[in-house]
Protein backbone atom coordinates (compact mmCIF):
# COMPACT_ATOMS: atom_id res chain seq x y z
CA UNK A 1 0.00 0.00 0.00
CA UNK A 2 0.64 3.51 -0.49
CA UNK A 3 0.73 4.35 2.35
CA UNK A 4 3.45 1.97 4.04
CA UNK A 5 6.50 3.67 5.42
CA UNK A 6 9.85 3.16 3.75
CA UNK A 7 13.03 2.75 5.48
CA UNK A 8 13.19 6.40 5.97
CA UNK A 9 10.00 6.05 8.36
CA UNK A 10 7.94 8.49 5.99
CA UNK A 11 4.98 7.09 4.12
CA UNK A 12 6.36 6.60 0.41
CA UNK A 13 3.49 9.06 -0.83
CA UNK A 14 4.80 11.75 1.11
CA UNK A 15 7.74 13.15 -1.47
CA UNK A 16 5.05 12.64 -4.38
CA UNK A 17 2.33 14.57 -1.92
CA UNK A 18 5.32 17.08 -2.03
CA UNK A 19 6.10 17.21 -5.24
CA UNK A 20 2.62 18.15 -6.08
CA UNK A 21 2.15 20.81 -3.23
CA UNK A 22 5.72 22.70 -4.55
CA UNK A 23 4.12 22.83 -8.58
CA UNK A 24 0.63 23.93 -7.27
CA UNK A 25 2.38 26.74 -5.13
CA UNK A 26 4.72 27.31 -8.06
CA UNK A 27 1.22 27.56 -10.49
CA UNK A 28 -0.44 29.43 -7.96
CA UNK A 29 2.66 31.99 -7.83
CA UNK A 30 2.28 32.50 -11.68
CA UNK A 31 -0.72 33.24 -11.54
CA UNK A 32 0.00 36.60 -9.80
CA UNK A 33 -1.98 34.56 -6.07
CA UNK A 34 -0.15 36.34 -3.18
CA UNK A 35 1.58 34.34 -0.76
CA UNK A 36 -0.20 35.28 2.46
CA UNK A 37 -3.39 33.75 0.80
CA UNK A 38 -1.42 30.69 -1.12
CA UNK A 39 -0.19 29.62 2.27
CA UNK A 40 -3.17 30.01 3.92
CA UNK A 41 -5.37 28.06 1.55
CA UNK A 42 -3.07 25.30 2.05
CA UNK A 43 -3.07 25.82 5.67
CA UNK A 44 -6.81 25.74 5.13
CA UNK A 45 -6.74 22.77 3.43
CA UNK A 46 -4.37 20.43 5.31
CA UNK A 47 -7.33 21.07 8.40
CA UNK A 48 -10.18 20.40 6.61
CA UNK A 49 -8.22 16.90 5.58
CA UNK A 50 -6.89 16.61 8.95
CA UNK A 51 -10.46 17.13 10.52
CA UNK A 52 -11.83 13.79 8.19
CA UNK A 53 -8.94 11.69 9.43
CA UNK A 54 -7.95 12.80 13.30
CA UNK A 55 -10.02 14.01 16.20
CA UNK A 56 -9.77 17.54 17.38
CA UNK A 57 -7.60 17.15 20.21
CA UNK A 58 -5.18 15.08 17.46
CA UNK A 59 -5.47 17.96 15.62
CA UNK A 60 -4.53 20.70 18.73
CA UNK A 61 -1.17 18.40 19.74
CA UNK A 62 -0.20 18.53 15.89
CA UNK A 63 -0.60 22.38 15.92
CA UNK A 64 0.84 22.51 19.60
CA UNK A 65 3.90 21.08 17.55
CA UNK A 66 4.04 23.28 14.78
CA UNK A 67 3.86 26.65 17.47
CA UNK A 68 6.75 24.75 19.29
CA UNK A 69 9.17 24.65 16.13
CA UNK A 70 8.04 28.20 15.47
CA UNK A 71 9.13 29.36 18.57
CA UNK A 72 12.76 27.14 18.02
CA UNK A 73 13.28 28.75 14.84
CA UNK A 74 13.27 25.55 13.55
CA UNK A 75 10.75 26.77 10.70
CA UNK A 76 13.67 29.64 9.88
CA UNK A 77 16.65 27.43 9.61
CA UNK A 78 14.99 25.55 6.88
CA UNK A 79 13.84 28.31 4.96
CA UNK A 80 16.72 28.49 2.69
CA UNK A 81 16.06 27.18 -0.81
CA UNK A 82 12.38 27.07 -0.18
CA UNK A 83 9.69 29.02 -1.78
């Protein structure tokens, strides 16, 4: 299945999921779509496909997560070469 990790411990759809996600942004961007409301209809997006699949408390410890690497710059040092 699809969804199966690989030896990396990521599911092997998750580069093609990402693959996809970098051309729609990179569509999106040539189409003149600002970035503030490219990222947050993907933001929008991963939660309303996170809401089908997790319950809400789930859904608070994943975002609980993604404030923590905010705050540990983590999201800043891998900025470079991204979009």
């Amino acid at each position: 299945m699809h969804d199966e990790p690989d030896d990396s411990g990521a599911p092997p759809d998750l580069s093609h999921a990402g693959a996809v996600v970098d051309k729609a942004i990179e569509f999106m961007s040539g189409q003149n779509i600002g970035t503030l409301a490219i990222a947050s209809a993907l933001l929008g997006g991963a939660m309303g496909m996170l809401s089908h699949q997790m319950s809400d408390e789930a859904i608070i410890r994943v975002l609980e997560n993604a404030i923590a690497s905010v705050r540990n710059g983590e999201l800043r040092a891998t900025r470079s070469g991204d979009h």
